[in-house]
PDB file of N, CA and C in Angstrom:
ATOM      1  N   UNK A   1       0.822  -1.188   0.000  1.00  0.00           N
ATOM      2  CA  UNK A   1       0.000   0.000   0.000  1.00  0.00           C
ATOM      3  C   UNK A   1       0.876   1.266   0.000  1.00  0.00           C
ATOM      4  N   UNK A   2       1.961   1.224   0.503  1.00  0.00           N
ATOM      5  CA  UNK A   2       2.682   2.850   1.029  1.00  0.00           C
ATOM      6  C   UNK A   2       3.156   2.647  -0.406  1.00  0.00           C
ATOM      7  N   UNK A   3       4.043   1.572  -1.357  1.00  0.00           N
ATOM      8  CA  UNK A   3       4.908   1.875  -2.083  1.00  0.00           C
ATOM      9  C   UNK A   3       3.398   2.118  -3.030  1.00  0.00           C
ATOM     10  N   UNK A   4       2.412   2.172  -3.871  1.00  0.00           N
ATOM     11  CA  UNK A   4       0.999   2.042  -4.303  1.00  0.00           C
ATOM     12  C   UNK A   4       0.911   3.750  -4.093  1.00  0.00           C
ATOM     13  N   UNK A   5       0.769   4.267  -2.705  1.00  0.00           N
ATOM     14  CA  UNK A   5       0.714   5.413  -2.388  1.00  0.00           C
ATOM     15  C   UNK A   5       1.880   6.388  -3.140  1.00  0.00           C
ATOM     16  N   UNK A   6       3.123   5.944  -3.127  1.00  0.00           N
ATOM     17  CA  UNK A   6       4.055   6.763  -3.947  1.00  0.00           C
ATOM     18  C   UNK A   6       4.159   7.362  -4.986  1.00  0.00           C
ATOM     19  N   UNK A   7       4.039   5.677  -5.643  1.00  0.00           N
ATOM     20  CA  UNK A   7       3.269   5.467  -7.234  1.00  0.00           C
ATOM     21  C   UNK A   7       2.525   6.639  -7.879  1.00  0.00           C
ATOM     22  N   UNK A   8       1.390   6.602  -7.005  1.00  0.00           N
ATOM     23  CA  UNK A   8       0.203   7.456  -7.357  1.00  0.00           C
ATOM     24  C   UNK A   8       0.668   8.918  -6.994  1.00  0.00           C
ATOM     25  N   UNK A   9       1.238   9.303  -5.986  1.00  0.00           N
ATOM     26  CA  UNK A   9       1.711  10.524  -6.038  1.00  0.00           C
ATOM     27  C   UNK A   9       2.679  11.142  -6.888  1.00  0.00           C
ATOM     28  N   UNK A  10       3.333  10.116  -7.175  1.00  0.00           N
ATOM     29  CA  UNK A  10       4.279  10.417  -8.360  1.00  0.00           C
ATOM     30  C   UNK A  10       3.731  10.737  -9.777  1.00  0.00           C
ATOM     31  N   UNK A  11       2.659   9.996  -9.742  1.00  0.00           N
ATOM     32  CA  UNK A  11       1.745  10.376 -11.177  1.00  0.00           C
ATOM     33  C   UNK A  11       1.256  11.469 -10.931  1.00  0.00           C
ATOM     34  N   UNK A  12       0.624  11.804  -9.858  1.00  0.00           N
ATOM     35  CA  UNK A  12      -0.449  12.649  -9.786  1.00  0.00           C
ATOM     36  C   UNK A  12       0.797  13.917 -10.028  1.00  0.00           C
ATOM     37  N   UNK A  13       1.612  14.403  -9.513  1.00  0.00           N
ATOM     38  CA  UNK A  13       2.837  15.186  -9.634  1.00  0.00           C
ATOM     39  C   UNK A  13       3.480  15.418 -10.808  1.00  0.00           C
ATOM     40  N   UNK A  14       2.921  14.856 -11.754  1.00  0.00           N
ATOM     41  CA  UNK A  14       3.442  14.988 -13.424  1.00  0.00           C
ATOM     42  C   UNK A  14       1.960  16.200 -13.768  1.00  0.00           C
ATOM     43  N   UNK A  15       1.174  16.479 -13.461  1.00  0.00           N
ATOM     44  CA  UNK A  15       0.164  17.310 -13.980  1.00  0.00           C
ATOM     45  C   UNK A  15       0.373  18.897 -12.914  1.00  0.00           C
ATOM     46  N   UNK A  16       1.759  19.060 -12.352  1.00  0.00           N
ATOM     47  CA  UNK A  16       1.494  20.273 -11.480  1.00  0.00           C
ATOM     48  C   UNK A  16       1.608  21.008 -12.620  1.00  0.00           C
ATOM     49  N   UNK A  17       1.094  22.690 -12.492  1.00  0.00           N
ATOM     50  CA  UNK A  17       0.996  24.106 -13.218  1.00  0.00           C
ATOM     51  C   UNK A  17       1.280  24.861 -12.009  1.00  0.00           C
ATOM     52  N   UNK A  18       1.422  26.220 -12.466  1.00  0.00           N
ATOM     53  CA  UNK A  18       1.931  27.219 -12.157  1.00  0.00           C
ATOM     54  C   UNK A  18       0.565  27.893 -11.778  1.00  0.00           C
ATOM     55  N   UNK A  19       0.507  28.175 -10.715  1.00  0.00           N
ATOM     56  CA  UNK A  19      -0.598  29.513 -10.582  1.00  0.00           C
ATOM     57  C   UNK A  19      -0.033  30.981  -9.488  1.00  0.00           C
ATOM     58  N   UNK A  20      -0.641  32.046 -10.179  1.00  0.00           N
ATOM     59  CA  UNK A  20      -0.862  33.261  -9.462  1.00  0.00           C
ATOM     60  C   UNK A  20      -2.079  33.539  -8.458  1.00  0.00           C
ATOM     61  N   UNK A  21      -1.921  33.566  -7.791  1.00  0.00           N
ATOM     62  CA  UNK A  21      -2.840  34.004  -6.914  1.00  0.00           C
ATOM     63  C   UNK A  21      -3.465  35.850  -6.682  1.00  0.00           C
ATOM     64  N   UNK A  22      -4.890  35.873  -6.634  1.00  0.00           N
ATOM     65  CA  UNK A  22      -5.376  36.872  -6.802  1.00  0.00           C
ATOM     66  C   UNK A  22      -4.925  37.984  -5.303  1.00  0.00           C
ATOM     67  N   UNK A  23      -4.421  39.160  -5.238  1.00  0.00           N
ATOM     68  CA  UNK A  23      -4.371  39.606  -3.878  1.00  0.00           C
ATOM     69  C   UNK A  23      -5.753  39.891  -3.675  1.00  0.00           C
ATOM     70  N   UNK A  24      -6.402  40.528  -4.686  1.00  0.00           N
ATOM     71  CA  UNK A  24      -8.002  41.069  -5.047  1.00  0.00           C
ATOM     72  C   UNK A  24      -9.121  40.502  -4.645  1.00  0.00           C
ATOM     73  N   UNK A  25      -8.963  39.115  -4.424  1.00  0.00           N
ATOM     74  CA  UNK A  25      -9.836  37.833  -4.529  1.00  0.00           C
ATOM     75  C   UNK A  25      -9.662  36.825  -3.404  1.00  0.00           C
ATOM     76  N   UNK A  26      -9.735  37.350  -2.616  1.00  0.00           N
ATOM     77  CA  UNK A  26      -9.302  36.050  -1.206  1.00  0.00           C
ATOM     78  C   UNK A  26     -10.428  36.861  -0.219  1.00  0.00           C
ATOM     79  N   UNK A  27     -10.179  35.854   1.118  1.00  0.00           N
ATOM     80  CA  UNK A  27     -10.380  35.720   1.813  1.00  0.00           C
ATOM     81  C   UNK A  27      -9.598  37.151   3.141  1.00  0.00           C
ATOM     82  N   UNK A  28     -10.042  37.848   3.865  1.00  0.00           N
ATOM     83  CA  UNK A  28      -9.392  38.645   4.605  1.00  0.00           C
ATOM     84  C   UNK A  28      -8.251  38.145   5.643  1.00  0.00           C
ATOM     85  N   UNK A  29      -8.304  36.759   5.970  1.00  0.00           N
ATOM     86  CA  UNK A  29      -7.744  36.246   7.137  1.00  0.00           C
ATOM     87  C   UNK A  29      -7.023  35.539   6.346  1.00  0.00           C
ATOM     88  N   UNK A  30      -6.562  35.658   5.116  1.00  0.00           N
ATOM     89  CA  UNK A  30      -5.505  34.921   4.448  1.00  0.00           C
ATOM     90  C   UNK A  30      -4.249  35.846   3.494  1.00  0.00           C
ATOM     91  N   UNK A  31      -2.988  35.633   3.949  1.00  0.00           N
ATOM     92  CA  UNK A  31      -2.249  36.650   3.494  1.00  0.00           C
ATOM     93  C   UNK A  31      -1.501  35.212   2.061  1.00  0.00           C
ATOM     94  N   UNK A  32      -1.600  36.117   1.047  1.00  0.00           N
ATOM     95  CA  UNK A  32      -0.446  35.362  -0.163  1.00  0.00           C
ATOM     96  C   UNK A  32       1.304  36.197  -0.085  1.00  0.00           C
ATOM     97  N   UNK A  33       1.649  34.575  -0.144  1.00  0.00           N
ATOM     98  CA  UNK A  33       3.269  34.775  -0.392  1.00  0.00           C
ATOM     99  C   UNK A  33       3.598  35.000  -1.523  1.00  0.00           C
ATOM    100  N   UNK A  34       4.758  35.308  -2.148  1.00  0.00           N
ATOM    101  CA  UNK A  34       5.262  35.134  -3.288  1.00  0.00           C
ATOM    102  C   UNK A  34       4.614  34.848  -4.851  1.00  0.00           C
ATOM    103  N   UNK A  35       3.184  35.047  -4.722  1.00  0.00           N
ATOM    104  CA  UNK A  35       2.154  34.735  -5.830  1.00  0.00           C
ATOM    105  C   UNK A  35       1.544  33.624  -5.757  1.00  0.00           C
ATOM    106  N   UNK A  36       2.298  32.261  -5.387  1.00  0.00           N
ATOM    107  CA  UNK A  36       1.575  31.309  -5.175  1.00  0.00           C
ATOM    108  C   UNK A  36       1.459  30.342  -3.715  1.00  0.00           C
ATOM    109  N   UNK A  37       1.658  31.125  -2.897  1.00  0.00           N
ATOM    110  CA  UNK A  37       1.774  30.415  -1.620  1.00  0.00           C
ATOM    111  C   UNK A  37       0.364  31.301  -0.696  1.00  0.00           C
ATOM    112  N   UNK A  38      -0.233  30.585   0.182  1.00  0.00           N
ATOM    113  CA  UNK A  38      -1.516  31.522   0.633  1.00  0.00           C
ATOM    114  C   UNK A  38      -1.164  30.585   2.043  1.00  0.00           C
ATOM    115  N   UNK A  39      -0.849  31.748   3.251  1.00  0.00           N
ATOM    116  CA  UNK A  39      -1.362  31.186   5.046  1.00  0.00           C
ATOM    117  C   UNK A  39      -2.097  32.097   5.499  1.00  0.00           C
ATOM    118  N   UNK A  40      -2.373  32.046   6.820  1.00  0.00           N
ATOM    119  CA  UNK A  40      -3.401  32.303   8.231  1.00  0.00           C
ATOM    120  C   UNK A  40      -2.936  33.701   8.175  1.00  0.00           C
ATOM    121  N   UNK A  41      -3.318  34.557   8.258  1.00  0.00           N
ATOM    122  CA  UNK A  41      -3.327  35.683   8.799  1.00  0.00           C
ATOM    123  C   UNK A  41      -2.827  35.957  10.916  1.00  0.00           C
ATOM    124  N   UNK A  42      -4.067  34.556  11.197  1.00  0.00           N
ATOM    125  CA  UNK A  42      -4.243  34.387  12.106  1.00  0.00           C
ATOM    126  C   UNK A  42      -3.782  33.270  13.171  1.00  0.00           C
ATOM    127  N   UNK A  43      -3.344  33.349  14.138  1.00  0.00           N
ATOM    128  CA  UNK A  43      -3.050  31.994  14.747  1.00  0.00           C
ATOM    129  C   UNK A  43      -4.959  31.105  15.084  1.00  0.00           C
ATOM    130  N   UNK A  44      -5.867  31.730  14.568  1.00  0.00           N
ATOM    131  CA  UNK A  44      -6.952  30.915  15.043  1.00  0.00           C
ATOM    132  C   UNK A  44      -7.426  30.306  14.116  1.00  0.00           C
ATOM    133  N   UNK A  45      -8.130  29.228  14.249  1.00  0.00           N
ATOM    134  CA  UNK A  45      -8.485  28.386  13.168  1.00  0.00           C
ATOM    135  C   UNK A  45      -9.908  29.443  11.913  1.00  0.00           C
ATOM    136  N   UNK A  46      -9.237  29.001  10.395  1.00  0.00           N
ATOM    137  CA  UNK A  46     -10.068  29.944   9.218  1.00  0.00           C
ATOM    138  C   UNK A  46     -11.412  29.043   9.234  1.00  0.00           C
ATOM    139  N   UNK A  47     -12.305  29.781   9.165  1.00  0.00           N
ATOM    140  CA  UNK A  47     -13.675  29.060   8.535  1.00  0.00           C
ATOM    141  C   UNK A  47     -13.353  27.985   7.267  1.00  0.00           C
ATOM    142  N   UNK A  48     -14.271  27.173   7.076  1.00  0.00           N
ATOM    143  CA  UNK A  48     -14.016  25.980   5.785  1.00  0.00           C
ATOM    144  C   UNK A  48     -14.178  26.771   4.389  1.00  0.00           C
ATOM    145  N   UNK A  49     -14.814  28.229   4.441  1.00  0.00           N
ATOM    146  CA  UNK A  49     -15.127  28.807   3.244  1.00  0.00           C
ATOM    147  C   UNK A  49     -14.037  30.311   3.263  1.00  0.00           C
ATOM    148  N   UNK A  50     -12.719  29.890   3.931  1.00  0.00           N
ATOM    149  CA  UNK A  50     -11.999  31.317   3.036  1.00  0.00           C
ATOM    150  C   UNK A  50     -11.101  30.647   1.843  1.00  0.00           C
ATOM    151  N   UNK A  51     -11.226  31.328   0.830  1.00  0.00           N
ATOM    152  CA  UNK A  51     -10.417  31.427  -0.538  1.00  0.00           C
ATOM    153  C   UNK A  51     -10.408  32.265  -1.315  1.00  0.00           C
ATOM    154  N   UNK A  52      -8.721  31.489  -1.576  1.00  0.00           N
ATOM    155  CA  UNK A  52      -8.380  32.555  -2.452  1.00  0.00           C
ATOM    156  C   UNK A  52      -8.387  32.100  -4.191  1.00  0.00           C
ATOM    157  N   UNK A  53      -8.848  33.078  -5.217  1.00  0.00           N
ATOM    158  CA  UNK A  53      -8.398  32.752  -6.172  1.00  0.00           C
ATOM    159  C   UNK A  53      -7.263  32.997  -7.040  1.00  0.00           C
ATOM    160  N   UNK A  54      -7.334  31.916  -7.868  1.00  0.00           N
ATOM    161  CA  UNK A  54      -5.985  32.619  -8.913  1.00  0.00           C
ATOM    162  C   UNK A  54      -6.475  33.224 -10.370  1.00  0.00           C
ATOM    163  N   UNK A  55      -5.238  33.890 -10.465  1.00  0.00           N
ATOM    164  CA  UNK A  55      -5.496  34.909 -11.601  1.00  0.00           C
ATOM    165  C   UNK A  55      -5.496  34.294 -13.393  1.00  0.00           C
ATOM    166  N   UNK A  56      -5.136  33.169 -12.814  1.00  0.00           N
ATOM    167  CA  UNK A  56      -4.933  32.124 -14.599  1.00  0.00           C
ATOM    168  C   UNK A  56      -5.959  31.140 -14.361  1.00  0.00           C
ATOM    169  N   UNK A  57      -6.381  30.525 -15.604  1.00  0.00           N
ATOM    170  CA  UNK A  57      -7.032  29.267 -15.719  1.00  0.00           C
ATOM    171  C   UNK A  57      -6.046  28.096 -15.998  1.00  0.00           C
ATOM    172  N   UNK A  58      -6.467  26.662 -15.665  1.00  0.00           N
ATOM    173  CA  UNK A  58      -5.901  25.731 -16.541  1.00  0.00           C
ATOM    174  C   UNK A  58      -6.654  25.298 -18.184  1.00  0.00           C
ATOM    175  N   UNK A  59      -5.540  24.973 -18.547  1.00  0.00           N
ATOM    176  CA  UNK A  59      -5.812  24.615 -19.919  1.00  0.00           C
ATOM    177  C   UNK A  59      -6.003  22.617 -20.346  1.00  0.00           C
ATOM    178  N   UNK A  60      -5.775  22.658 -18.759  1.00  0.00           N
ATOM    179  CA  UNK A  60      -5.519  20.584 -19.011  1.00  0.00           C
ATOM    180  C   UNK A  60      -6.872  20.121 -18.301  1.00  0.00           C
ATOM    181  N   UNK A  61      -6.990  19.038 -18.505  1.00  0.00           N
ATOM    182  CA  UNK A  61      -8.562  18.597 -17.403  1.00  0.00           C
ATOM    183  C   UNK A  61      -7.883  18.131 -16.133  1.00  0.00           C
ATOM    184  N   UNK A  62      -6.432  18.080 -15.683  1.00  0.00           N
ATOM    185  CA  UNK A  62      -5.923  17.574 -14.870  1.00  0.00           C
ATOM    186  C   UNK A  62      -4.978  18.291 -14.224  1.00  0.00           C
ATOM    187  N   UNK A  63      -5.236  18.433 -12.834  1.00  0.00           N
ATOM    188  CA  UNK A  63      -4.216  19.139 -12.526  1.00  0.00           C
ATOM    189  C   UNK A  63      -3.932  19.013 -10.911  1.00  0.00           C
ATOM    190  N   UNK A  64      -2.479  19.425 -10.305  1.00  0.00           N
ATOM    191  CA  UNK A  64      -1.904  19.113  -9.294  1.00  0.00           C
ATOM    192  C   UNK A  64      -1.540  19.836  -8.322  1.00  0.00           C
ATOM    193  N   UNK A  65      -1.705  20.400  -6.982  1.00  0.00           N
ATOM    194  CA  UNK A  65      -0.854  21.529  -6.499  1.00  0.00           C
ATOM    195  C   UNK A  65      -0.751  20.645  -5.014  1.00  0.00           C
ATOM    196  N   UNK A  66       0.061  21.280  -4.054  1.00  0.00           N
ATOM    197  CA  UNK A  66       0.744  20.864  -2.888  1.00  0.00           C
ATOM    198  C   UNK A  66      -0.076  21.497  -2.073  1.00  0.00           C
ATOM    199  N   UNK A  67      -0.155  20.699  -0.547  1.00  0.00           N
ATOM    200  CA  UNK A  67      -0.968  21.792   0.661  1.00  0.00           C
ATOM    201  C   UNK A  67       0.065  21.464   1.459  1.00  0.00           C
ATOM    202  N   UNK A  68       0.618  22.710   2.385  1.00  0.00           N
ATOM    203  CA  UNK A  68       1.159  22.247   3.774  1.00  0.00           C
ATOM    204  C   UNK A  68       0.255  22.501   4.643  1.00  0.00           C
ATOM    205  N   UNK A  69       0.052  21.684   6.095  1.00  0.00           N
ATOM    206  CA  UNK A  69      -0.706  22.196   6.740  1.00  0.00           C
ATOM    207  C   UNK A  69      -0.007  22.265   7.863  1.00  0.00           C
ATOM    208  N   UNK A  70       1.129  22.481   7.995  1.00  0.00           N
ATOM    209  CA  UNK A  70       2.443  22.973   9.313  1.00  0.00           C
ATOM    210  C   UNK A  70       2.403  21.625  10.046  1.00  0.00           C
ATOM    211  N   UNK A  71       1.889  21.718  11.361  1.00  0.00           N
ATOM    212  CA  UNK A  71       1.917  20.908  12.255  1.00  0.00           C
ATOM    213  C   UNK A  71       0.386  20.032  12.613  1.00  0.00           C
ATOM    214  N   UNK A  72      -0.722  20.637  11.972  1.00  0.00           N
ATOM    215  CA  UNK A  72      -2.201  19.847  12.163  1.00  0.00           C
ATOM    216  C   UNK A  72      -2.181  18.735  11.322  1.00  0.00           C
ATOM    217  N   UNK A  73      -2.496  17.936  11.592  1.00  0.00           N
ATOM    218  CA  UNK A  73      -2.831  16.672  11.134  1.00  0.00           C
ATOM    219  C   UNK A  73      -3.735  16.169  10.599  1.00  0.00           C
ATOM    220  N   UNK A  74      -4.444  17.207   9.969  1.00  0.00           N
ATOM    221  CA  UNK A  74      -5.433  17.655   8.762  1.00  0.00           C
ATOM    222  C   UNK A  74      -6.056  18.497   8.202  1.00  0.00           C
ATOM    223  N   UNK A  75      -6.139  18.910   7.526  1.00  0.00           N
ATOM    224  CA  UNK A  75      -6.785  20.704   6.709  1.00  0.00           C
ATOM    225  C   UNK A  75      -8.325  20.490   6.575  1.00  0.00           C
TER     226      UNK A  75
END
C-alpha cells in the first residue's frame, strides 16, 4: 500500500501548473506569499469557506498543487 501510495503521487505530480494568486480575490484572514503560496493571517483556526483565487485558468482537465498544513494533522 505505502509503495501504491508513492506510485500514485508520483503520477499525480506529473500534472502540477503554475498559478498566481489573486491579492483582489481572497479571503481577509488569508495573506499570499510570493504569488503562489496563501497562510493564516491568524493563529486561530479559518472558517471551511476562506479562498483565495488565482489569476490564470488551466488549460488541461488535470491538474496538481501541494498543501502544507504545518503541524495539524489535517486541513
Amino acid at each position: 500500500e505505502k509503495v501504491q501510495n508513492e506510485l500514485d503521487f508520483r503520477r499525480a505530480r506529473k500534472n502540477a501548473v503554475n498559478i498566481t494568486l489573486d491579492e483582489n480575490c481572497k479571503h481577509p484572514s488569508l495573506i499570499i506569499e510570493e504569488k503562489n503560496r496563501v497562510k493564516s493571517s491568524t493563529q486561530e483556526e479559518i472558517l471551511p469557506k476562506a479562498v483565495v483565487v488565482a489569476t490564470e485558468g488551466f488549460s488541461e482537465k488535470k491538474h496538481y498543487w501541494e498543501v502544507e498544513v504545518g503541524d495539524k494533522s489535517e486541513w
